[in-house]
Protein backbone atom coordinates (compact mmCIF):
# COMPACT_ATOMS: atom_id res chain seq x y z
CA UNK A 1 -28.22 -7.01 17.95
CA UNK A 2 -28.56 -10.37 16.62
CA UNK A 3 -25.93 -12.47 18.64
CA UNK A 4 -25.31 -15.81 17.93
CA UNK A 5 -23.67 -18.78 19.78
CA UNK A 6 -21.18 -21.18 18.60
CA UNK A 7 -19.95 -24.22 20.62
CA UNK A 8 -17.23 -26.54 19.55
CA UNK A 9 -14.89 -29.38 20.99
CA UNK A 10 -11.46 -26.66 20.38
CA UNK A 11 -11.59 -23.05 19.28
CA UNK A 12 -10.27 -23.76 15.74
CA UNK A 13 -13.62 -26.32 15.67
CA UNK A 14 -15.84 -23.22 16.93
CA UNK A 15 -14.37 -20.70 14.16
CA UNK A 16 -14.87 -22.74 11.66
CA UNK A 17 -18.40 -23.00 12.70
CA UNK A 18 -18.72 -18.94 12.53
CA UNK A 19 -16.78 -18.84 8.96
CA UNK A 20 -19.57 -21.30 7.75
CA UNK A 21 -22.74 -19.52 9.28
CA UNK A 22 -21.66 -16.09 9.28
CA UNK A 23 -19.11 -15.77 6.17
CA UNK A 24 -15.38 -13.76 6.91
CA UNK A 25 -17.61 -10.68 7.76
CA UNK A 26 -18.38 -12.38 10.84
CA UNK A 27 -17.48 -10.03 14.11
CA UNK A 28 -16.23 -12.29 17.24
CA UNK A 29 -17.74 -10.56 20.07
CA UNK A 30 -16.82 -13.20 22.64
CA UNK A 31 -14.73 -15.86 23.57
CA UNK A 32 -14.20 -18.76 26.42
CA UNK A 33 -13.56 -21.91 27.64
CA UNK A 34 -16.47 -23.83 28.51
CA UNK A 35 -16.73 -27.68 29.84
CA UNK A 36 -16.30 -29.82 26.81
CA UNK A 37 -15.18 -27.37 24.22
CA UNK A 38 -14.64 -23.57 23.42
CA UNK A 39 -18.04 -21.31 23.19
CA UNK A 40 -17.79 -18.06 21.08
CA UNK A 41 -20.32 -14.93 20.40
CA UNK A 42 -20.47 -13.74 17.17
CA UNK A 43 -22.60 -11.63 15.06
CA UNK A 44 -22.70 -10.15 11.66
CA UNK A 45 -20.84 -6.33 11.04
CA UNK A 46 -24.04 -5.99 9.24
CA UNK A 47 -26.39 -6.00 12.41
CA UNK A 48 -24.61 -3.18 13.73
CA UNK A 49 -25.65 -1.45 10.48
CA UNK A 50 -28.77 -1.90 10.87
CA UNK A 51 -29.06 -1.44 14.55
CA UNK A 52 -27.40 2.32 13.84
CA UNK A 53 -29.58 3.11 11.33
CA UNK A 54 -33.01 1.77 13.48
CA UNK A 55 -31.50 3.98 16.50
CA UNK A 56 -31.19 7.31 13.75
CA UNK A 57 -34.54 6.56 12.74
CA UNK A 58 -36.09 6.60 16.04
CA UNK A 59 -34.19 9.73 17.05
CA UNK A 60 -35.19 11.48 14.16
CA UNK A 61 -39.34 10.38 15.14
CA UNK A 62 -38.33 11.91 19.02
CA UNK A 63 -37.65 15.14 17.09
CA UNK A 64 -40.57 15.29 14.79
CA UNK A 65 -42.37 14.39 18.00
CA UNK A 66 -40.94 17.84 19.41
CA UNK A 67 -40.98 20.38 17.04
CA UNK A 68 -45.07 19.14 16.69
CA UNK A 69 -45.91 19.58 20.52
CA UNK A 70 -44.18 22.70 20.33
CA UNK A 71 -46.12 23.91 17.25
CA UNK A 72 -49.54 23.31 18.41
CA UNK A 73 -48.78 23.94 21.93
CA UNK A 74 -50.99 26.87 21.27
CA UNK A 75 -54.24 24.39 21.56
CA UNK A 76 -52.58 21.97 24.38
CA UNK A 77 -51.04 24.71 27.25
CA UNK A 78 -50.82 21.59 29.81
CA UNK A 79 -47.74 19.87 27.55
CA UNK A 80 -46.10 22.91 26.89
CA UNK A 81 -42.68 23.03 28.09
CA UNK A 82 -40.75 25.87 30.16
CA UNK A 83 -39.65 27.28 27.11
CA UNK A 84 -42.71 27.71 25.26
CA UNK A 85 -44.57 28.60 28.47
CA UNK A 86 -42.37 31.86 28.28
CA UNK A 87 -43.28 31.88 24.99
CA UNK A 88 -47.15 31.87 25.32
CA UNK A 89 -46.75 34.49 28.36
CA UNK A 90 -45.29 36.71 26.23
CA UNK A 91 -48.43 36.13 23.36
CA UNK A 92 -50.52 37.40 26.29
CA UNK A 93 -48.38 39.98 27.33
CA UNK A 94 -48.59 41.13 23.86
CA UNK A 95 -52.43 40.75 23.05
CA UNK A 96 -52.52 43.99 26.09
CA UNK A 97 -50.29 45.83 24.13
CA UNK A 98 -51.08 48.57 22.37
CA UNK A 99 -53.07 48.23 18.77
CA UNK A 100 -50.30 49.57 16.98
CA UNK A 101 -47.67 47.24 17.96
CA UNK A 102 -49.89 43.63 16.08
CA UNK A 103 -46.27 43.78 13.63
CA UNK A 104 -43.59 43.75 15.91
CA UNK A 105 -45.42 41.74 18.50
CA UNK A 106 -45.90 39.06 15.59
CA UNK A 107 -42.10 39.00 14.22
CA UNK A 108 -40.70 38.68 17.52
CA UNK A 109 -42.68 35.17 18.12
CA UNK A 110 -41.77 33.98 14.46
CA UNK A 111 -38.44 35.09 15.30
CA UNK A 112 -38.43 32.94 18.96
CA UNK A 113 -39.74 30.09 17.20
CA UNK A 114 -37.38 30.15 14.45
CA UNK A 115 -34.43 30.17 17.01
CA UNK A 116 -36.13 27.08 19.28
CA UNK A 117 -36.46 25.16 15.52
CA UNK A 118 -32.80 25.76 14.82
CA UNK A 119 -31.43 25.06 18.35
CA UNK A 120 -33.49 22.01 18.28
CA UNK A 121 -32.01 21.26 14.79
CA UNK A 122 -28.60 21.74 16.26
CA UNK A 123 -28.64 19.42 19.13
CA UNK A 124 -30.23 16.99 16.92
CA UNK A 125 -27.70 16.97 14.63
CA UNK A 126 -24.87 16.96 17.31
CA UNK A 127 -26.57 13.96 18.66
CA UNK A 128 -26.50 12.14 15.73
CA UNK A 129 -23.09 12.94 14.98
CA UNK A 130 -21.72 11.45 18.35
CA UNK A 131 -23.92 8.27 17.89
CA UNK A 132 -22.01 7.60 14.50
CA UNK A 133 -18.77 8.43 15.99
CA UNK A 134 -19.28 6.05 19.12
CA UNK A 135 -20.40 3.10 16.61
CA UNK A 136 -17.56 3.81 14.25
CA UNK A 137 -15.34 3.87 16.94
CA UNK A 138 -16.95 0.34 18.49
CA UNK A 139 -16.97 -1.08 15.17
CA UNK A 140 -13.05 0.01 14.43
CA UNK A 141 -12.63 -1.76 17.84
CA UNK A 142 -14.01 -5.15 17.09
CA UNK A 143 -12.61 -5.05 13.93
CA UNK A 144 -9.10 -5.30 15.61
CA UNK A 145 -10.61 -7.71 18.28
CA UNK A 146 -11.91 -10.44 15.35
CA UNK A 147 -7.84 -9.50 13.79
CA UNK A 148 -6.05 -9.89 17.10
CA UNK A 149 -8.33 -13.52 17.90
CA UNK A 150 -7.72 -14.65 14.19
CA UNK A 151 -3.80 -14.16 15.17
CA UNK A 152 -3.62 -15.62 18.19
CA UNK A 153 -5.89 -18.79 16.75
CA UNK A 154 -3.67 -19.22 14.07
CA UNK A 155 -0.34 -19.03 16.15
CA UNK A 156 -2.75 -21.65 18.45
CA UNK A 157 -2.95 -23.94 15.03
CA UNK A 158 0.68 -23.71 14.17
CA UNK A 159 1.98 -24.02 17.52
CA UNK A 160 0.03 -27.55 17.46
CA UNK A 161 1.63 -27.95 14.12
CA UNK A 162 5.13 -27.69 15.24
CA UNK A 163 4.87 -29.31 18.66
CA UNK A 164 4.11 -32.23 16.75
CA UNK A 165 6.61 -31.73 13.60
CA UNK A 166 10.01 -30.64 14.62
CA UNK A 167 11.11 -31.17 11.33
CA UNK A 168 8.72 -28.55 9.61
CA UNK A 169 10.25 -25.94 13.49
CA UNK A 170 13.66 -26.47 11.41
CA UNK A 171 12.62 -25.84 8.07
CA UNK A 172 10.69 -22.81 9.16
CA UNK A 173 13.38 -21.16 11.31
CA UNK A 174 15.90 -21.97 8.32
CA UNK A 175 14.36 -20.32 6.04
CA UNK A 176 12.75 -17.10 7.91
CA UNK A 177 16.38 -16.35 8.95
CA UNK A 178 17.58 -16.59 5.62
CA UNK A 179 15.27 -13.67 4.65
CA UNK A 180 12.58 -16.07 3.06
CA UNK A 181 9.38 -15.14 2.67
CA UNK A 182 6.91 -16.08 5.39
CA UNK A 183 4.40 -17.04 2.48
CA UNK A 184 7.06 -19.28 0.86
CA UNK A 185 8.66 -20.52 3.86
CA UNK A 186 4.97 -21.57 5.48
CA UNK A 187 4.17 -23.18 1.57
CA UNK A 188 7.84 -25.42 2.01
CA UNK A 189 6.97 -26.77 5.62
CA UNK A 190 3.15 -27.72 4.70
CA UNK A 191 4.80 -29.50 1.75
CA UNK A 192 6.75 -31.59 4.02
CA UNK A 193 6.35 -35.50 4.47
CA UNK A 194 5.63 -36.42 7.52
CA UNK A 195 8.70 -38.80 7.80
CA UNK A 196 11.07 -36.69 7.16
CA UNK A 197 13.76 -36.98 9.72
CA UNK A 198 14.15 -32.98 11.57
CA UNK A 199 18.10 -33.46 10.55
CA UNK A 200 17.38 -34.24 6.97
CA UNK A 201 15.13 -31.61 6.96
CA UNK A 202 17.57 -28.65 5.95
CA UNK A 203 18.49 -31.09 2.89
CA UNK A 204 15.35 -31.69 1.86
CA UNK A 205 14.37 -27.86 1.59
CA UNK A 206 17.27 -27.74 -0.56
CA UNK A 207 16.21 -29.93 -3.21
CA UNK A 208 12.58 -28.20 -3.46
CA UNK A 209 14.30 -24.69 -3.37
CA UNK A 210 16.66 -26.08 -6.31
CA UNK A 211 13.93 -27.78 -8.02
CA UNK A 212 12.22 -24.42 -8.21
CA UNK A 213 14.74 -21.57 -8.78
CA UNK A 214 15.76 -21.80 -13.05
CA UNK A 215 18.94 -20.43 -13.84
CA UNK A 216 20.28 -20.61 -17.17
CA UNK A 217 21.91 -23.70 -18.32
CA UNK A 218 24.13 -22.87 -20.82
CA UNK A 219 25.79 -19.55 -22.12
CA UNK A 220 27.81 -20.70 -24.86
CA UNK A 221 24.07 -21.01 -26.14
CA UNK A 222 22.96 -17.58 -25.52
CA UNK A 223 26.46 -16.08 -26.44
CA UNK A 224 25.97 -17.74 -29.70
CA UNK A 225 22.43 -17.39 -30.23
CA UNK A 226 23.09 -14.05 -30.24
CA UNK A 227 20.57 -10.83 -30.13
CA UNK A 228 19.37 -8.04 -29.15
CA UNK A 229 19.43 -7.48 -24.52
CA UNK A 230 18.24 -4.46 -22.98
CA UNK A 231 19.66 -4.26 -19.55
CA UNK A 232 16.83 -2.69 -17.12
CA UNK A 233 15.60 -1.74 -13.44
CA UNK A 234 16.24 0.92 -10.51
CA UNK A 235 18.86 3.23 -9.96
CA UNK A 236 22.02 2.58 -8.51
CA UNK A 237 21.65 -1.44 -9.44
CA UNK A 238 24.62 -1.59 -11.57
CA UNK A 239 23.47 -1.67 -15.16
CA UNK A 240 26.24 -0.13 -16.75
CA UNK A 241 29.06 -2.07 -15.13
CA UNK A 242 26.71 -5.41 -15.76
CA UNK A 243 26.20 -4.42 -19.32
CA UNK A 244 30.25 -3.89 -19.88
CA UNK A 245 31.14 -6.96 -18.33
CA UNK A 246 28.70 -8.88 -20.53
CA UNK A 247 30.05 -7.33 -23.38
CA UNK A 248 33.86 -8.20 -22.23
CA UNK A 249 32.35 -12.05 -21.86
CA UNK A 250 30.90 -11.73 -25.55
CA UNK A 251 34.37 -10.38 -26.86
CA UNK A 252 37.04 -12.92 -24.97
CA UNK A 253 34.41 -15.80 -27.13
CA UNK A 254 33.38 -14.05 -30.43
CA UNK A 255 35.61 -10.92 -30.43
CA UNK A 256 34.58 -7.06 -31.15
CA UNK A 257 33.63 -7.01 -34.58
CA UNK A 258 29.83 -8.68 -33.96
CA UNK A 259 29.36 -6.40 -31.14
CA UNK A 260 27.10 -3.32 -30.54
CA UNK A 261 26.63 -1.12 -27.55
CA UNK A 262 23.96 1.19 -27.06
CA UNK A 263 22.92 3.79 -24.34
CA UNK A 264 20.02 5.26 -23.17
CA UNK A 265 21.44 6.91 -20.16
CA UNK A 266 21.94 10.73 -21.47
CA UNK A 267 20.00 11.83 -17.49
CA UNK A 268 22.77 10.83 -15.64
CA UNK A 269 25.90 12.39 -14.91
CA UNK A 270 28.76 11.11 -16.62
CA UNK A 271 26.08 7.60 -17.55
CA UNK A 272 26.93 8.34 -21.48
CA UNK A 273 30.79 8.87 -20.53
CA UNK A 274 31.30 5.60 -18.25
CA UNK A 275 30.18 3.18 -21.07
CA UNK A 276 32.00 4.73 -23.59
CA UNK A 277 35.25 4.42 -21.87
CA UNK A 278 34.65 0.68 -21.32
CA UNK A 279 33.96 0.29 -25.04
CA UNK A 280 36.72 2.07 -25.70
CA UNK A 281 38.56 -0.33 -23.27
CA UNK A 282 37.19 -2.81 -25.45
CA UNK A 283 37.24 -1.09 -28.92
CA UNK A 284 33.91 -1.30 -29.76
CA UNK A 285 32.33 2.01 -30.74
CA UNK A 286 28.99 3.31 -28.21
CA UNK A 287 25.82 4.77 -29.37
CA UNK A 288 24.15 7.54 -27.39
CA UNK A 289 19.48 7.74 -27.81
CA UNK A 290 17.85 9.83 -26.22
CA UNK A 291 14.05 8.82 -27.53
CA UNK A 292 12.14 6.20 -30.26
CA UNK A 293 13.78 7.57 -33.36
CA UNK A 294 17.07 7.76 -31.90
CA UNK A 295 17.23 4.07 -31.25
CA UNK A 296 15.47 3.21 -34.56
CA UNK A 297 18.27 4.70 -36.50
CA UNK A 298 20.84 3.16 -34.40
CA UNK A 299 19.19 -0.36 -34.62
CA UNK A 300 19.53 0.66 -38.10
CA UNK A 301 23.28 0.76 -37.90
CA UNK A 302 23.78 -2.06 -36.08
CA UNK A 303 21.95 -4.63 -37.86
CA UNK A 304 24.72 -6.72 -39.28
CA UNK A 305 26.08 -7.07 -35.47
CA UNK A 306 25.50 -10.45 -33.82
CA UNK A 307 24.63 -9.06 -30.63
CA UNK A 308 23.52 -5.52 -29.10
CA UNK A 309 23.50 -4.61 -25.33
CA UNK A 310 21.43 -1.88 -24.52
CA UNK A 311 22.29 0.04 -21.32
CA UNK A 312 18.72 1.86 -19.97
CA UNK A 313 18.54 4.85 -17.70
CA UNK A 314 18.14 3.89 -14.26
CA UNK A 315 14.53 5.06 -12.77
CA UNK A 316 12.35 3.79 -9.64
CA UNK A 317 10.12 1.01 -10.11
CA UNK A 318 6.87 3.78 -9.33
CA UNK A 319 8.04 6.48 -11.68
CA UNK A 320 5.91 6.41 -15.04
CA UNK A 321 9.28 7.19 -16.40
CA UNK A 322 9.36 2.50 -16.26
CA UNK A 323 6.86 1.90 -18.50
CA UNK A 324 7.72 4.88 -21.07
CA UNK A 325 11.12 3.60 -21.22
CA UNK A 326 10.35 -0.10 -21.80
CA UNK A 327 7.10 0.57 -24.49
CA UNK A 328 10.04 2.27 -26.28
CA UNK A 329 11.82 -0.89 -26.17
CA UNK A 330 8.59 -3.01 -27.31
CA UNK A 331 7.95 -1.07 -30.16
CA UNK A 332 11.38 -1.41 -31.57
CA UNK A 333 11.32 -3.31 -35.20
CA UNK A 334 13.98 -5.52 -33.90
CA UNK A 335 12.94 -7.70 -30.60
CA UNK A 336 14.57 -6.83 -27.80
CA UNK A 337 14.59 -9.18 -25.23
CA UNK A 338 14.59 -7.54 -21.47
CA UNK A 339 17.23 -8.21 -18.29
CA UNK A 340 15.74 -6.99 -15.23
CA UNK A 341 18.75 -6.13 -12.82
CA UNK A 342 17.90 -6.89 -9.24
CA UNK A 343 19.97 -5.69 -6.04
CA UNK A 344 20.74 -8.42 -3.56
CA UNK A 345 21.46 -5.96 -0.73
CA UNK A 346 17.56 -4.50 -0.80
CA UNK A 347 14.41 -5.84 1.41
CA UNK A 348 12.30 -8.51 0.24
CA UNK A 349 9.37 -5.92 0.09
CA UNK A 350 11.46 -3.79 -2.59
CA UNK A 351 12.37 -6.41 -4.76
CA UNK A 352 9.28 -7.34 -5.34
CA UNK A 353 7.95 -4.28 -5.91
CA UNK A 354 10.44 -3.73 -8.69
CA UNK A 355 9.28 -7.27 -10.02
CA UNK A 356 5.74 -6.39 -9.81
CA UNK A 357 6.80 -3.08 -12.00
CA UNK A 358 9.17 -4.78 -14.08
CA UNK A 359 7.77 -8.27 -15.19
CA UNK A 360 4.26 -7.22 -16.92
CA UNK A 361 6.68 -5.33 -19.53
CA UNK A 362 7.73 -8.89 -20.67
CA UNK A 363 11.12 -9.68 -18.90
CA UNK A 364 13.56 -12.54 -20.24
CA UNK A 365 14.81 -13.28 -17.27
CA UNK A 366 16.89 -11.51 -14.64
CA UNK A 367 20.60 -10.63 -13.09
CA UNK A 368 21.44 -10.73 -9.40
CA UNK A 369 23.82 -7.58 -8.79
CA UNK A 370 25.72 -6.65 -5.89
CA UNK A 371 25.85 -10.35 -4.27
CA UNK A 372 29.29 -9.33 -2.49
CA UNK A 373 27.30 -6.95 -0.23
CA UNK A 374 24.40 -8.88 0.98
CA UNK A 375 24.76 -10.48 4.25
CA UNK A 376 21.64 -12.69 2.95
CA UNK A 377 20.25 -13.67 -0.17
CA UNK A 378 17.11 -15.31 0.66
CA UNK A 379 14.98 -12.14 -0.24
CA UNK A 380 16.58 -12.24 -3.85
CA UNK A 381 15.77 -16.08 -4.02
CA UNK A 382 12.33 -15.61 -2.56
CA UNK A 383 11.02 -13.18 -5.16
CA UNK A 384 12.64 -15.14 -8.30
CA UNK A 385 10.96 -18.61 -7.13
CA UNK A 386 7.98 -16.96 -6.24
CA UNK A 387 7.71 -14.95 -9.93
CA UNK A 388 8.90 -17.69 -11.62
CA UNK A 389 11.47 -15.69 -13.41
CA UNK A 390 14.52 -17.19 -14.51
CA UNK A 391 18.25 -16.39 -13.41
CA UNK A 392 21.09 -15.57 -15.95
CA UNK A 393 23.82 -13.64 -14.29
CA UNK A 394 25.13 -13.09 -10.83
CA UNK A 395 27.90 -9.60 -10.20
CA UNK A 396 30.36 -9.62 -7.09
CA UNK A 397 32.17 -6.23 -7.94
CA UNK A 398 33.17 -3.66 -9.74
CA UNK A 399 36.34 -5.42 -11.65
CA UNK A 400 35.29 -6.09 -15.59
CA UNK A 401 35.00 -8.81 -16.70
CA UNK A 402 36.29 -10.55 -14.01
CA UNK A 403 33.32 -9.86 -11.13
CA UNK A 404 30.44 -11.47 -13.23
CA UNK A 405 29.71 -15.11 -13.90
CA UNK A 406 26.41 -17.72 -14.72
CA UNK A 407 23.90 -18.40 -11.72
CA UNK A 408 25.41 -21.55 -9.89
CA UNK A 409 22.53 -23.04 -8.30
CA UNK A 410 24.40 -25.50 -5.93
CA UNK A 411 26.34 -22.94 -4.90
CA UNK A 412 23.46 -20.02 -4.25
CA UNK A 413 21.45 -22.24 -2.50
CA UNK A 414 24.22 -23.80 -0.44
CA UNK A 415 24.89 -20.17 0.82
CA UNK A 416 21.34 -19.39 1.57
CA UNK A 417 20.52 -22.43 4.22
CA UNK A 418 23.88 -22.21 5.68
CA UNK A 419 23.93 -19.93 8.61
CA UNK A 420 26.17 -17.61 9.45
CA UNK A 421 27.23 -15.50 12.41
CA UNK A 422 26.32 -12.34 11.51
CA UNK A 423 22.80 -13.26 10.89
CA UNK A 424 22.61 -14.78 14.37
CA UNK A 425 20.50 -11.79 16.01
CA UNK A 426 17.84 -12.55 13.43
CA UNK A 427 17.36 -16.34 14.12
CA UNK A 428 14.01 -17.35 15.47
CA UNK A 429 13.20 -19.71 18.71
CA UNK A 430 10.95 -22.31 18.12
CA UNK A 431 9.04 -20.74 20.60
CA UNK A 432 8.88 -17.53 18.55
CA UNK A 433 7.59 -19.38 14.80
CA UNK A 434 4.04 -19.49 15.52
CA UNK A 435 3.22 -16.23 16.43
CA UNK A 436 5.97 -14.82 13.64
CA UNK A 437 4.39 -16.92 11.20
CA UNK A 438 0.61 -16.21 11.80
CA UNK A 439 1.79 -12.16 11.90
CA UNK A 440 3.36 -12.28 9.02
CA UNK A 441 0.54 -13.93 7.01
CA UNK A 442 -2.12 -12.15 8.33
CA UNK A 443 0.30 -8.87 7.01
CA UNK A 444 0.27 -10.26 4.16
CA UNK A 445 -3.41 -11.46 3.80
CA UNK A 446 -4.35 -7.33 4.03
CA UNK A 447 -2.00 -6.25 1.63
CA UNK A 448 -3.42 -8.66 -1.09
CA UNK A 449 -7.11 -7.80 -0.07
CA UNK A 450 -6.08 -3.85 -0.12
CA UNK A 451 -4.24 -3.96 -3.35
C-alpha cells in the first residue's frame, strides 16, 4: 500500500496538506502529535483497490499452479501430493486388474480428478470470497475513521473559533435553540464582524434575519389586485379554514358579489361540505371539481369575479398525487397563482421536504398555519429564508376570520430570538456548539452528496 506522510505545524495545517495531494478520497490511516506540529498517514481508497485486486490475481496464479502439478503429476511422482499419491496407487492397482475392467478402471480416475478440480475450485472460491469481505469490511472501517477525524477536526476548528469570538458562541446557541438550521445558523455567525459586542450580538442577528425573510407589504394591494389563488400543501395543514378566512378578509373590504370559491377536495370526508357551509356563512355560492374539465367549466363561470380561491385536496409532499394536482392547476387558461400552506408545529426536516416538493411547481409565496401550537418557529423561518420564498399570511386558530392576519416581521422575529422556558431543555452550552455544529454539517454534507 502506498502510504504517504504529511507533517504540519497544527492538524487543520496537515489536512489540508492531504486534501491538496490526495483529493477528498483521501483515507487517514494515522494520526499524532509529533514535536513541532501534527504528522498524519494517509493513502488513497484507490490503493486498496488495487492492492485487492494484485492479491486475487496472485491467488488465482497459486491455483493454476495446482491444478497443473496435479495434472502432470503423472510424469513428476516426487511433487505429487498425498492425495494424488493415492491416486497414482490406485492407477497401479488398476493396470493388475483384470483386462476386462480398462472402462471402469478409467471412469473412476476421471471421476477422482473431476472431484479434486471442483474441491479445489471450491476452496478457491471461498477464499476469495473472505478476502473481499475482510477488505470491504477494512475499507467500511476507515471510511468511518477519515468521518469520525473530519468531525472531531472540525469541532477542533470551531472550538478555536468560539474561544476566540464569544459573540459568534451567542449567536450560535440563539439560533440552534430556536430550531434554526445548523447550515443557516453556522452561515449568520461566519457573517459576523469581528467587533461586534457578544451583547449586541442577539440584535444584530435580528436585523440580518429581518433583512432576509420577505413578507408581503401590503394587502390592500393584493386584495385589490385581485385574481385567481390556489391554496396548496399536506394534509391536515389547514387549507380549508385558511382559504375561508381569506375569503371573509376579501368580503369585510370588497363584499360577496366579486367573489368565487372553488373546491377540489371531493377525497375527503365531509372536505366538499366544510367549505360550503362557510360560504354559505358568507353567501357566496361553492363549486365542487373533481378533474381538468371540471375546473375549466367552472373558471368558465366565474370569470366576471374579481377574485377566486381555490381550496386543493390535501396529499403528502411524496405522493405523485402533488404534481398531478398542481399540472392541473398550470394548465388552467386562467393563471393561477399558488399558496403553499406550511405547518409551524412540524420538524425542520419536513418542511423542507414539502418545499422541495412544492416550490418547482411555481409557488407565489407561502402561509404559516398553526402558529398557536408551535413552541418554536425557527424551523418555519429557516426553510422560508433559506428558499427564498416569500410570506403572506400567518393562522392562530380555528375562529374565521378573526384567527388570520399579514406576516408581521418585527413581531415573528422578535418571538423567534427570545427564549422561553419551555425550550430551556434544548439550549446548548458553549461547550456543546462545536461538536453540535461540526455533526450537524457533516449530516448534512452526506445528505446533499447522496441526493
Amino acid at each position: 500500500m502506498n502510504i504517504r506522510r504529511f507533517f504540519g505545524k497544527n492538524a487543520r495545517e496537515a489536512l489540508a496538506q492531504v486534501k491538496q495531494a490526495l483529493g477528498d478520497d483521501a483515507i487517514i490511516v494515522a494520526n499524532r502529535s509529533v514535536n513541532g506540529g501534527t504528522e498524519i498517514m494517509a493513502m488513497l481508497e484507490t490503493d486498496i483497490a488495487a492492492d485487492t485486486t494484485a492479491s486475487n490475481t496472485d491467488s488465482g496464479l497459486d491455483q493454476s499452479r495446482s491444478l497443473l502439478d496435479f495434472v502432470t503429476a503423472k510424469d513428476q511422482p516426487r511433487q505429487v501430493e498425498p492425495q494424488l499419491q493415492t491416486t497414482s496407487a490406485a492407477m497401479q492397482k488398476n493396470q493388475s486388474a483384470p483386462a476386462d475392467e480398462p472402462v471402469a478402471n478409467e471412469m473412476a480416475i476421471m471421476d477422482m480428478l473431476k472431484q479434486h478440480s471442483e474441491h479445489q475450485e471450491q476452496a478457491y472460491q471461498v477464499a476469495t470470497q473472505t478476502l473481499e469481505d475482510k477488505m470491504m469490511g477494512m475499507m467500511q472501517e476507515m471510511r468511518q475513521m477519515r468521518s469520525h477525524f473530519e468531525t472531531q477536526m472540525s469541532a477542533m476548528t470551531w472550538q478555536h473559533h468560539l474561544q476566540h469570538s464569544p459573540a459568534k458562541s451567542k449567536v450560535l446557541s440563539t439560533l440552534l435553540s430556536a430550531n434554526f438550521s445548523a447550515s443557516l445558523s453556522r452561515q449568520i455567525a461566519e457573517k459576523m464582524p469581528q467587533h461586534i459586542d457578544v451583547n449586541k450580538a442577539p440584535m444584530w442577528a435580528k436585523e440580518v434575519i429581518s433583512r432576509n425573510l420577505h413578507t408581503l407589504d401590503d394587502e390592500d394591494a393584493l386584495l385589490d389586485r385581485g385574481g385567481i389563488y390556489a391554496l396548496v400543501g399536506p394534509t391536515g395543514v389547514g387549507k380549508t379554514t385558511t382559504t375561508a378566512k381569506l375569503a371573509a378578509r376579501y368580503v369585510m373590504k370588497h363584499g360577496t358579489q366579486n367573489l368565487g370559491l372553488i373546491t377540489t377536495d371531493s377525497y375527503r370526508i365531509g372536505g366538499y361540505e366544510q367549505l360550503r357551509i362557510y360560504g354559505k356563512i358568507l353567501g357566496v355560492m361553492v363549486h365542487a371539481v373533481k378533474d381538468e374539465d371540471d375546473l375549466r367549466i367552472a373558471l368558465k363561470e366565474l370569470k366576471n369575479k374579481h377574485m377566486i380561491l381555490v381550496d386543493t385536496v390535501g396529499v403528502s409532499q411524496r405522493d405523485q398525487a402533488v404534481t398531478e394536482q398542481l399540472s392541473m392547476l398550470s394548465r388552467a387558461e386562467s393563471p393561477i397563482q399558488k399558496l403553499l400552506c406550511l405547518n409551524a408545529t412540524s420538524t425542520g426536516d419536513t418542511l423542507t421536504d414539502v418545499m422541495r416538493s412544492y416550490k418547482k411547481h411555481d409557488i407565489a409565496g407561502c402561509i404559516v398555519t398553526k402558529l398557536d401550537e408551535a413552541a418554536a418557529i425557527g424551523n418555519v423561518l429557516d426553510v422560508l429564508i433559506r428558499e427564498r420564498m416569500r410570506l403572506f399570511y400567518t393562522t392562530s386558530g380555528q375562529r374565521v376570520p378573526e384567527d388570520i392576519e399579514l406576516a408581521d416581521k418585527p413581531a415573528l422575529i422578535e418571538r423567534v430570538l427570545t427564549p422561553h422556558q419551555a425550550s430551556l431543555p434544548y439550549q446548548y452550552l458553549d461547550e456543546e456548539l462545536p461538536l453540535v455544529i461540526s455533526s450537524m454539517m457533516q449530516s448534512a454534507s452526506q445528505e446533499q452528496h447522496h441526493v
